[in-house]
Each structure stands twice: as structure tokens, then as C-alpha cells.
Protein backbone atom coordinates (compact mmCIF):
# COMPACT_ATOMS: atom_id res chain seq x y z
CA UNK A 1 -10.77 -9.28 -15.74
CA UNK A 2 -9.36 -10.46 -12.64
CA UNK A 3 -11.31 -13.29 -11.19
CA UNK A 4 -12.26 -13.01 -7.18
CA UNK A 5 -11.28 -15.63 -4.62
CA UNK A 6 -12.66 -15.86 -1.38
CA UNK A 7 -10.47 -17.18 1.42
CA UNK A 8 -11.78 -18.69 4.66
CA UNK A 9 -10.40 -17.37 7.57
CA UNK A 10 -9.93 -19.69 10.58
CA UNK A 11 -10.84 -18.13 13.92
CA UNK A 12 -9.49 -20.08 16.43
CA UNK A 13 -11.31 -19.11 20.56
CA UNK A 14 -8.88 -16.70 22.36
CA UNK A 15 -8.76 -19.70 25.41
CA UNK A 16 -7.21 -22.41 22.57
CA UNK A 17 -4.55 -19.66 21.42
CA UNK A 18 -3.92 -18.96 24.76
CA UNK A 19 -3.30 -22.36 25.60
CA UNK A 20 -1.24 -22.98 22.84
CA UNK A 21 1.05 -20.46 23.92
CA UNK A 22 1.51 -22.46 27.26
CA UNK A 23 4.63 -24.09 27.46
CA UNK A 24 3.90 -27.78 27.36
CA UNK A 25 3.37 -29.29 30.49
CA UNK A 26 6.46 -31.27 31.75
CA UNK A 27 8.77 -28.86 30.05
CA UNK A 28 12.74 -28.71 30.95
CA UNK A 29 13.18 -25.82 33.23
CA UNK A 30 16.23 -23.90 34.56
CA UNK A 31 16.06 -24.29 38.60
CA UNK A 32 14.33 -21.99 40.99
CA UNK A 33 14.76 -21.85 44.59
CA UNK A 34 12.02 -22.52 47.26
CA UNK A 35 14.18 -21.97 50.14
CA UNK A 36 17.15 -20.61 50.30
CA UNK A 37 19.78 -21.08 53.33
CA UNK A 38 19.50 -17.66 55.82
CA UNK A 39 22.66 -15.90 58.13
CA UNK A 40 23.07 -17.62 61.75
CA UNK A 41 24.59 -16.52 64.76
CA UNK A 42 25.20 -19.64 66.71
CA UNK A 43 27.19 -20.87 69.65
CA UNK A 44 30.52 -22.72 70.24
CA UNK A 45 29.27 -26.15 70.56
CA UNK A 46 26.20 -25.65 69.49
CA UNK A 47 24.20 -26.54 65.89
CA UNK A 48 23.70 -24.74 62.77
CA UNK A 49 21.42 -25.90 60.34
CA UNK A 50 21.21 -24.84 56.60
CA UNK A 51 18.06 -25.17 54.62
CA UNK A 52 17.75 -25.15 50.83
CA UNK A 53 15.32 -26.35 48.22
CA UNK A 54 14.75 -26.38 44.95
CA UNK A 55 12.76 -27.04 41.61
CA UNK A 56 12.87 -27.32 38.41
CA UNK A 57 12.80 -29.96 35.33
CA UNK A 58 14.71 -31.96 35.49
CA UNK A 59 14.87 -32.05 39.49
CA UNK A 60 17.68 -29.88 40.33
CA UNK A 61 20.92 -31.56 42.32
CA UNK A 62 21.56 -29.43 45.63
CA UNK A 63 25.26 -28.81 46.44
CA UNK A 64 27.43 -27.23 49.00
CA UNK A 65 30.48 -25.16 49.59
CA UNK A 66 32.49 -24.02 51.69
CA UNK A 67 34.97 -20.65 50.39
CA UNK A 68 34.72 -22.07 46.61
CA UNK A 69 35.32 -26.08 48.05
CA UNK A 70 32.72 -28.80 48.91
CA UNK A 71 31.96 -29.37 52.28
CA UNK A 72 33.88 -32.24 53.99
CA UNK A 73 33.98 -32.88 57.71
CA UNK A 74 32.81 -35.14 60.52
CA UNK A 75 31.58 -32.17 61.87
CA UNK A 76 29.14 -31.49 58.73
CA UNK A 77 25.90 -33.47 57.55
CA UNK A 78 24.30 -33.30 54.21
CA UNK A 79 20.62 -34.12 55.02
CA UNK A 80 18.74 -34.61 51.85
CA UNK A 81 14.31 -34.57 51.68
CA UNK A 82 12.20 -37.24 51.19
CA UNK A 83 10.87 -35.76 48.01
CA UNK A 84 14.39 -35.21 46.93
CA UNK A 85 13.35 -31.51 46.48
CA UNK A 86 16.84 -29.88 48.56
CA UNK A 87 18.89 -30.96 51.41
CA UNK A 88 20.01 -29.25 54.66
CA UNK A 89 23.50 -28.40 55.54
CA UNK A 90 24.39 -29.34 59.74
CA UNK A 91 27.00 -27.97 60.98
CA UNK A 92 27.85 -29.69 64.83
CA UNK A 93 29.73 -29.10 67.19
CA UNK A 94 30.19 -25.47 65.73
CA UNK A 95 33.73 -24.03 66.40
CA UNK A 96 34.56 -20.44 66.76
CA UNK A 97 36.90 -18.98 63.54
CA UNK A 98 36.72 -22.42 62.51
CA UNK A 99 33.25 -22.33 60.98
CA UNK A 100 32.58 -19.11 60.13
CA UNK A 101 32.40 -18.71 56.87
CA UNK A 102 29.96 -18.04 53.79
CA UNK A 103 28.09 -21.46 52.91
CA UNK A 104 27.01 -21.30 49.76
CA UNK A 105 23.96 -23.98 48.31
CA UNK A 106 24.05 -24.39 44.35
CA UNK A 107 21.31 -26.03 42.67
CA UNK A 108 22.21 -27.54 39.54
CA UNK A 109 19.79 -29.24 36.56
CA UNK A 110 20.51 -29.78 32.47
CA UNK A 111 19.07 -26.41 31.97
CA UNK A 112 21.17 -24.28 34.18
CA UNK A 113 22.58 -23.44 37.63
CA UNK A 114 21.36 -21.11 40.25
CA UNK A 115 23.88 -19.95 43.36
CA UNK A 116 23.08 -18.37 47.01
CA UNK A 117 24.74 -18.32 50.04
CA UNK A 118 24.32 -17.38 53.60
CA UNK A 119 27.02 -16.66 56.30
CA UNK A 120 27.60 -18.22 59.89
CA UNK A 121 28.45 -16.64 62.78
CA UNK A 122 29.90 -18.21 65.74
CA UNK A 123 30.03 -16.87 69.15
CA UNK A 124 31.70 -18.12 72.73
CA UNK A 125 29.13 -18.63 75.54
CA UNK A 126 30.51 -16.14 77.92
CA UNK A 127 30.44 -14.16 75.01
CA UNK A 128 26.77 -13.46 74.13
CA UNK A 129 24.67 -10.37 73.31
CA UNK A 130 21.97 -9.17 75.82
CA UNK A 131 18.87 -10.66 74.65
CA UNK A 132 20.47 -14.04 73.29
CA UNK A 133 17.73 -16.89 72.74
CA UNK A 134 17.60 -19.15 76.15
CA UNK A 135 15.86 -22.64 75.62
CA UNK A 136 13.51 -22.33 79.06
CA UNK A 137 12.07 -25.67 78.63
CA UNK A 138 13.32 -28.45 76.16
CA UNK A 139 11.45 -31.44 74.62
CA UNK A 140 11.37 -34.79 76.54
CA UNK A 141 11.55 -38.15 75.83
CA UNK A 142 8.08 -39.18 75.09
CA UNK A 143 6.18 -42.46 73.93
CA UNK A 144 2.43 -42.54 72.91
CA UNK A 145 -0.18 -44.95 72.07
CA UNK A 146 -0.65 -44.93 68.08
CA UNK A 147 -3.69 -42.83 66.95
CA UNK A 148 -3.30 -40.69 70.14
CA UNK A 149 -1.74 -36.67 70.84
CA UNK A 150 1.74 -35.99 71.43
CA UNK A 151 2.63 -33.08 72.23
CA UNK A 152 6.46 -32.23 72.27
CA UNK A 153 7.07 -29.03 74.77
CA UNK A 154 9.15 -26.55 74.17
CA UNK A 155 9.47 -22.69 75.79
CA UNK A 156 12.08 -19.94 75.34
CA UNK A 157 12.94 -16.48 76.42
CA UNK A 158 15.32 -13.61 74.70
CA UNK A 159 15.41 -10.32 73.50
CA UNK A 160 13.03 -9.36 71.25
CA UNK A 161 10.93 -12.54 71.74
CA UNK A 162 12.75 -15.27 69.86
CA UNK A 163 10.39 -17.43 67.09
CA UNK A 164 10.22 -21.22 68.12
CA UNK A 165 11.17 -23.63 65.09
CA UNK A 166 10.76 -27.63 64.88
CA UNK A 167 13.39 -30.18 63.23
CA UNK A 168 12.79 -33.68 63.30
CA UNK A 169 15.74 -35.97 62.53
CA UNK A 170 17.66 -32.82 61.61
CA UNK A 171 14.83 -31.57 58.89
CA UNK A 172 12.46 -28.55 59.53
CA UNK A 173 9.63 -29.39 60.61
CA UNK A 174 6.63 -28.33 58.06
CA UNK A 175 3.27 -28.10 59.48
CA UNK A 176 1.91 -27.63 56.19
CA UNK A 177 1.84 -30.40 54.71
CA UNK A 178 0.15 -32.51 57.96
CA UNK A 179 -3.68 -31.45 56.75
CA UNK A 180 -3.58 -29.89 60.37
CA UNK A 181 -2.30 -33.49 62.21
CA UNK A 182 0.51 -31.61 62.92
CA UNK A 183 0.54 -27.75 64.42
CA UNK A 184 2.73 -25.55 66.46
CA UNK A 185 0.78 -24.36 69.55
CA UNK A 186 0.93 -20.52 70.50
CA UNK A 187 3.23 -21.96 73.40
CA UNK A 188 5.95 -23.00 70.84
CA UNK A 189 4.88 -26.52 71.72
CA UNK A 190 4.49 -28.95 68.70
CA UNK A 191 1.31 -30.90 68.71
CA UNK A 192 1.10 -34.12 66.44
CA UNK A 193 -2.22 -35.57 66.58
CA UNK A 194 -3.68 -39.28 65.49
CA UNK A 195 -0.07 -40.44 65.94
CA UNK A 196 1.46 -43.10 63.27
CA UNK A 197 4.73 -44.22 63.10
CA UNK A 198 6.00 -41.87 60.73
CA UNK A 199 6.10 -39.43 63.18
CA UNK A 200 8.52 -41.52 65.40
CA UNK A 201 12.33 -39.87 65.70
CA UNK A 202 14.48 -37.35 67.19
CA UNK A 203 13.15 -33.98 67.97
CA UNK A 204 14.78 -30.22 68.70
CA UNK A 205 13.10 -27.03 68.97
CA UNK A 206 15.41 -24.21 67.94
CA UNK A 207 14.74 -20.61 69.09
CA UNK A 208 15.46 -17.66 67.11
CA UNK A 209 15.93 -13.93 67.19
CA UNK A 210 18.10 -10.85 65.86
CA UNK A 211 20.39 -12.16 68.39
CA UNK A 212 21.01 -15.57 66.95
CA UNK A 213 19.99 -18.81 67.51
CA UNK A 214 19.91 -22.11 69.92
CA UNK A 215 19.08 -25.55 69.61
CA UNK A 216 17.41 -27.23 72.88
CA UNK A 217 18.65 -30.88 73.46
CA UNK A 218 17.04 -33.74 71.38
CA UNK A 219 14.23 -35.82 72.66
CA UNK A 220 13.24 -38.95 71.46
CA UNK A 221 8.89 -39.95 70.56
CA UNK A 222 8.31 -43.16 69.71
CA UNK A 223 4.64 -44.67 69.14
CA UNK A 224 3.96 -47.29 70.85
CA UNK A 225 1.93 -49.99 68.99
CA UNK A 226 3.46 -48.56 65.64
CA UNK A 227 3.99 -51.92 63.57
CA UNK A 228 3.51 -55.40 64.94
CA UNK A 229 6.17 -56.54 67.76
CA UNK A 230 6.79 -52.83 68.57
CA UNK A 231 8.88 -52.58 72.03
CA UNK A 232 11.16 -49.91 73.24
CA UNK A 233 14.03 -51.98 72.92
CA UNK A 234 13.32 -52.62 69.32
CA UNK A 235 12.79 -49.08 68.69
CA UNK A 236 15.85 -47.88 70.53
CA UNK A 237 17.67 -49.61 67.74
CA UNK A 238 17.15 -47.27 65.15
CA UNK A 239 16.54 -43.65 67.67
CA UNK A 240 18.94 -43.99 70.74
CA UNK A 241 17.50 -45.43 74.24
CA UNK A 242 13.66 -44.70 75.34
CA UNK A 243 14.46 -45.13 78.81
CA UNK A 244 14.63 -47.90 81.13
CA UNK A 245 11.74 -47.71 82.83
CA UNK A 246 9.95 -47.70 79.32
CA UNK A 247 12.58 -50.74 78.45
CA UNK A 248 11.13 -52.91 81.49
CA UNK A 249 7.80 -51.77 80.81
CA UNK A 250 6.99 -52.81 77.46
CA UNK A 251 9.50 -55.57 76.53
């Protein structure tokens, strides 16, 4: 006679197995992109600014290329984030047949490689499509009392209406991550409230359409009262000249 057995079974909550099925936390991961460089139409002399970021475990390494070669000019800037997550690729003073070309941004970890690319177009000022962005009114050099509103203005005109962008020391902008301290009006003006001295540096709006794109001049904020023995001369040091009236008036 064969003997009987009885065998526990284990049941294990469907939110556990699930769980367990997770990969763990921390995990090597191939790279993904979180913004990826777009085509420009820009203007002889003008800027061109390429945007690309990146994640991934470990953090990916952002490079870039020119037809199959890394970039190398005086004319081009690597610009990498604070949080290391991408860099952006400036191109200035563009030059016609010169610099157009596809730009390709490769982001590169243990775990794999991931490729895109985006192309530049460079047009002559006299020889410009109907509708071409126009920078109406450009930023100005501006200094505020810390903890108070700056706003830096900015208007523009074209054909279909162009969309108003930000770059501060030559990276975007991103009003997202301010809490709301930082927003971009409905005028295209960028308002930075409770000013601290992060927000001091060199500012351009850029306006954009299906016609291409232009950069308005830089213009300089500084905060006045920022760290102790703050002065526009001291300040000048490190972003270009505040002006001289604002030289004689605070030194």
C-alpha cells in the first residue's frame, strides 16, 4: 500500500511576486534619451544651440560628432548640466556651407550606446524666408535687489508666430524645476521671482518657428546683495561689465 504524503504549498500575495519580479532598484541600464538635439535653420553669424540628455545606470557619457569625427573648433562649445545628465552643443558664429552638417549626440554607458542626430541649416541674412523669426525686443542688462522680481523682456514677430525660448549661460532655461520661482510670461518675458544668486548670469531669448530660428543679444542680471561684499565691479568679473553707471553706483 502506498503511503500518502501531504505537501504544503506556499502561497506567496500576488503584490510580493510582483515585486519580486521588479528589477532591483539601482540596476545597470542601457541609456535612454530625455532630449534629443532637433533640425535648425539659423543665420550666418548667428547661434545654434544643440540640446541632448540622457539616463541611464551607470550615468551615460554624452558625445558629439561632426560627419563620423568629434567636434573641434573655436567656433564650437560643449556645455555640459549641472546634474551631469547631457550637455549642449553651441555652434557661434555660424558660417554658411561651413556648418551645415548632420550633428550627431551619442550617449554612451557600460551597458550600451544609443545614437541620434539632427541637421543644421544655415542661411545668409539677405537671404531669408518670408516669415523669418525677428527679435522685436531683446533682454537688457538688469540688476535687482536679492529676494525681489526680475523680469527679463523679451518680444518677437514672424510667420506663423514664432515660440519664445530662454538660455541662461548657454543652457535652456527649464521652468520646471523652479517650484514656480521661475515662469515664462504669455509675453515671452521670463519672470524669476524671490531672486538669489543662482539666478545671476548671461541671458538670450531665442525665437522659433518653421522658418528657423534667432538668438536676441545677451543681457547680463546680477543680484545685488547676493553674497557679502557684492558690487558690480566684483560681479563683472565673472559675467562681462554691468554698466558704469551701476559701477559708480554701488562700488
Amino acid at each position: 500500500m502506498v503511503p500518502n504524503f501531504c505537501i504544503p504549498v506556499l502561497t506567496v500575495p500576488a503584490a510580493i511576486l510582483c515585486c519580486l519580479m521588479l528589477p532591483l532598484a539601482g540596476a545597470d541600464s542601457k541609456p535612454t534619451f530625455m532630449k534629443a538635439p532637433e533640425d535648425q535653420i539659423g543665420i550666418s553669424g548667428g547661434v545654434a544651440s544643440f540640446v541632448c540628455q540622457a539616463t541611464g545606470e551607470p550615468k551615460p557619457r554624452i558625445t558629439w560628432m561632426k560627419k563620423g569625427k568629434k567636434v573641434s573648433s573655436q567656433r564650437f562649445e560643449v556645455i555640459e548640466f549641472d546634474d551631469g545628465s547631457g550637455s549642449v552643443l553651441r555652434i557661434q558664429p555660424l558660417r554658411v556651407h561651413r556648418d551645415e552638417a548632420i550633428y550627431e549626440c551619442t550617449a554612451t554607458n557600460s551597458v550600451g550606446e544609443i545614437n541620434t542626430s539632427a541637421k543644421l541649416t544655415v542661411l545668409e541674412e539677405d537671404h531669408l524666408p518670408a516669415g523669418f523669426p525677428t527679435i522685436d525686443m531683446g533682454p537688457q542688462l538688469k540688476v535687482v535687489e536679492k529676494a525681489r522680481t526680475a523680469t527679463m523682456l523679451c518680444a518677437a514677430s514672424g510667420n506663423p508666430d514664432p515660440e519664445i525660448s530662454w538660455f541662461k549661460d548657454f543652457l535652456p532655461v527649464d521652468t520646471a524645476t523652479s517650484n514656480g520661482r521661475i515662469k515664462q510670461l504669455r509675453s515671452g518675458a521670463l519672470q524669476i521671482e524671490n531672486s538669489e544668486e543662482s539666478d545671476q548670469g548671461k541671458y538670450e531669448c531665442v525665437a522659433t518657428n518653421s522658418a528657423g530660428t534667432r538668438y536676441s543679444a545677451p543681457a547680463n542680471l546680477y543680484v545685488r546683495g547676493a553674497s557679502p561684499g557684492w558690487s558690480c565691479a566684483r560681479a563683472a568679473v565673472t559675467h562681462g561689465p554691468c554698466g558704469v553707471a551701476g559701477a559708480l553706483g554701488w562700488l
